[in-house]
N, C-alpha and C. Protein backbone atom coordinates (compact mmCIF):
# COMPACT_ATOMS: atom_id res chain seq x y z
N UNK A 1 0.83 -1.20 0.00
CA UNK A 1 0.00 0.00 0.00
C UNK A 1 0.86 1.25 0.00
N UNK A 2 1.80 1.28 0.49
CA UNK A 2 2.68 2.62 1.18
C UNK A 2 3.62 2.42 -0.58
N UNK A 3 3.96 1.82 -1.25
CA UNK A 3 4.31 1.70 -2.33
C UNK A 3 3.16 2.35 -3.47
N UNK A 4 2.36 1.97 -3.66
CA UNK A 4 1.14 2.11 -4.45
C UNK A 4 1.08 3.72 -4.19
N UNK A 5 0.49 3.91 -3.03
CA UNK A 5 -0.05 5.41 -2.64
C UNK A 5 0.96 6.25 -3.17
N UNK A 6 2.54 5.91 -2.89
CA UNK A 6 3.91 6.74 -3.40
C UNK A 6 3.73 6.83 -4.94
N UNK A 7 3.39 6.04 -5.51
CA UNK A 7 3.19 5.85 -7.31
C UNK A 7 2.06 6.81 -7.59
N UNK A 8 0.58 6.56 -6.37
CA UNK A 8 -0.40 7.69 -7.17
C UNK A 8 -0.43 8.95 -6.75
N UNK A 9 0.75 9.17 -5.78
CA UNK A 9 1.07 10.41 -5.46
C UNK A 9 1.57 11.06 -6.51
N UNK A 10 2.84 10.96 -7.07
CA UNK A 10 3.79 11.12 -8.02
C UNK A 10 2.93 11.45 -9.27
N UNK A 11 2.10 10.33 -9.66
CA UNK A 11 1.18 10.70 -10.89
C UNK A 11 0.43 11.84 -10.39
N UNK A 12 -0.35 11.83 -9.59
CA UNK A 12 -1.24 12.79 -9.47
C UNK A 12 -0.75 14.21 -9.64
N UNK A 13 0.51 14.59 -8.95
CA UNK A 13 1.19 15.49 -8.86
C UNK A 13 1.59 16.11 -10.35
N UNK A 14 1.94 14.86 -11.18
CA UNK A 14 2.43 15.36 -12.63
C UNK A 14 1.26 15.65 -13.82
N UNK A 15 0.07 15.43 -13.07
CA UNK A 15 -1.05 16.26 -13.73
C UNK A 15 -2.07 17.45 -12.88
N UNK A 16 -0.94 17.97 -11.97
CA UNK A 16 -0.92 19.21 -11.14
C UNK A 16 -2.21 19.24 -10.21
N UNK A 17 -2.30 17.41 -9.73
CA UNK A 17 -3.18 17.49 -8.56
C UNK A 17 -2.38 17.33 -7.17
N UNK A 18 -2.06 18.49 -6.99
CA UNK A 18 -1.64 18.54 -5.73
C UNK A 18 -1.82 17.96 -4.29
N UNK A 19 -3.48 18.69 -4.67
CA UNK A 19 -3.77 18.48 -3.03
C UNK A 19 -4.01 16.84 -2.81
N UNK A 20 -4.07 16.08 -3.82
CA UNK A 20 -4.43 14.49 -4.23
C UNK A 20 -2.86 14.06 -3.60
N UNK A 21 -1.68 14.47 -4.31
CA UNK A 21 -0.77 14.20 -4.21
C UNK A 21 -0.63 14.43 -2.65
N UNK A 22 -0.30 15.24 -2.20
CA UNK A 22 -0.44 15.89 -0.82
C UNK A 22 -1.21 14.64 0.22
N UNK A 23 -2.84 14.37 -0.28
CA UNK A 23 -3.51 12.92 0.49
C UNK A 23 -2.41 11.74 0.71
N UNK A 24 -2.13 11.58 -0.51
CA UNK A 24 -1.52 10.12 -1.02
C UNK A 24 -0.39 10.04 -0.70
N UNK A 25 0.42 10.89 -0.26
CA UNK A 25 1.56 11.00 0.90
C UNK A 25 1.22 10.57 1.96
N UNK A 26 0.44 11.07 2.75
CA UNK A 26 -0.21 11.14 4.00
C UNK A 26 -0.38 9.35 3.85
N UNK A 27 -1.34 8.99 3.26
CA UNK A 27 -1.77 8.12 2.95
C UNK A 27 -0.84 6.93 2.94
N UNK A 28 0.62 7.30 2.34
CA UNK A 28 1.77 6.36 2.21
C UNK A 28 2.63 6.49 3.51
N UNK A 29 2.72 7.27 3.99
CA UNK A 29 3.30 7.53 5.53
C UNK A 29 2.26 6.97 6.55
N UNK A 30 1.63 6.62 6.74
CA UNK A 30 0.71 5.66 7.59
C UNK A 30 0.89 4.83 7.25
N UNK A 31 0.64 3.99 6.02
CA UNK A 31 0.89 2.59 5.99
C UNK A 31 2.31 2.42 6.21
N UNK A 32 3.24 3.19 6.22
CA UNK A 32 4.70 2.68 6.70
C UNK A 32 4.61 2.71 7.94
N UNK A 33 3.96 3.52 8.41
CA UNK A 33 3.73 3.52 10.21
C UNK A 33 3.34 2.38 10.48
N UNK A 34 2.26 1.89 10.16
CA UNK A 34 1.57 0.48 9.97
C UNK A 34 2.75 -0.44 10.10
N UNK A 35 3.73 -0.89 8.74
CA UNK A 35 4.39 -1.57 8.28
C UNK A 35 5.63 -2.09 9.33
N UNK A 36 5.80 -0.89 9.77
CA UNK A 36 6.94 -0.54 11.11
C UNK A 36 6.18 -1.29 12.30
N UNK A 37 5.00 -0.67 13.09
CA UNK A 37 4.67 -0.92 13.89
C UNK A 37 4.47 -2.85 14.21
N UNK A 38 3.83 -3.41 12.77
CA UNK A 38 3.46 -4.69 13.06
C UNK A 38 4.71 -5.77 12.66
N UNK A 39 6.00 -4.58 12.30
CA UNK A 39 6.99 -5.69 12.16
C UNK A 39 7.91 -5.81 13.30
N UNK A 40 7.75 -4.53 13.95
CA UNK A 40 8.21 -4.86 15.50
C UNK A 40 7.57 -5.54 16.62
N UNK A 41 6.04 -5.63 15.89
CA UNK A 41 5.09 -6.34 17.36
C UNK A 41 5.85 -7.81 17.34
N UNK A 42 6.12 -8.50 18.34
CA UNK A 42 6.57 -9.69 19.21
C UNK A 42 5.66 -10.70 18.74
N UNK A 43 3.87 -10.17 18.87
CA UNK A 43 3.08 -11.15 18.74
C UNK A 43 2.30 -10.85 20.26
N UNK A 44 2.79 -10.78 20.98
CA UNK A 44 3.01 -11.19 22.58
C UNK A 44 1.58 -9.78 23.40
């Protein structure tokens, strides 16, 4: 997801949708938060 969102950021941006681009950041920085968080959980 945090891959994907980075790709429709980038596009969006190069047909001067910003504020889309701007979401889809946001959007890709959470799922790395995500990504981080459940690869450090133990399980436990």
């Amino acid at each position: 997801m945090a891959a994907l969102s980075g790709d429709l950021a980038s596009i969006a941006r190069s047909h001067g949708l910003d504020t889309l681009g701007y979401l889809l950041d946001i959007a890709r920085l959470e799922a790395e938060q995500v990504t981080r968080h459940s690869d450090g959980d133990s399980g436990g």
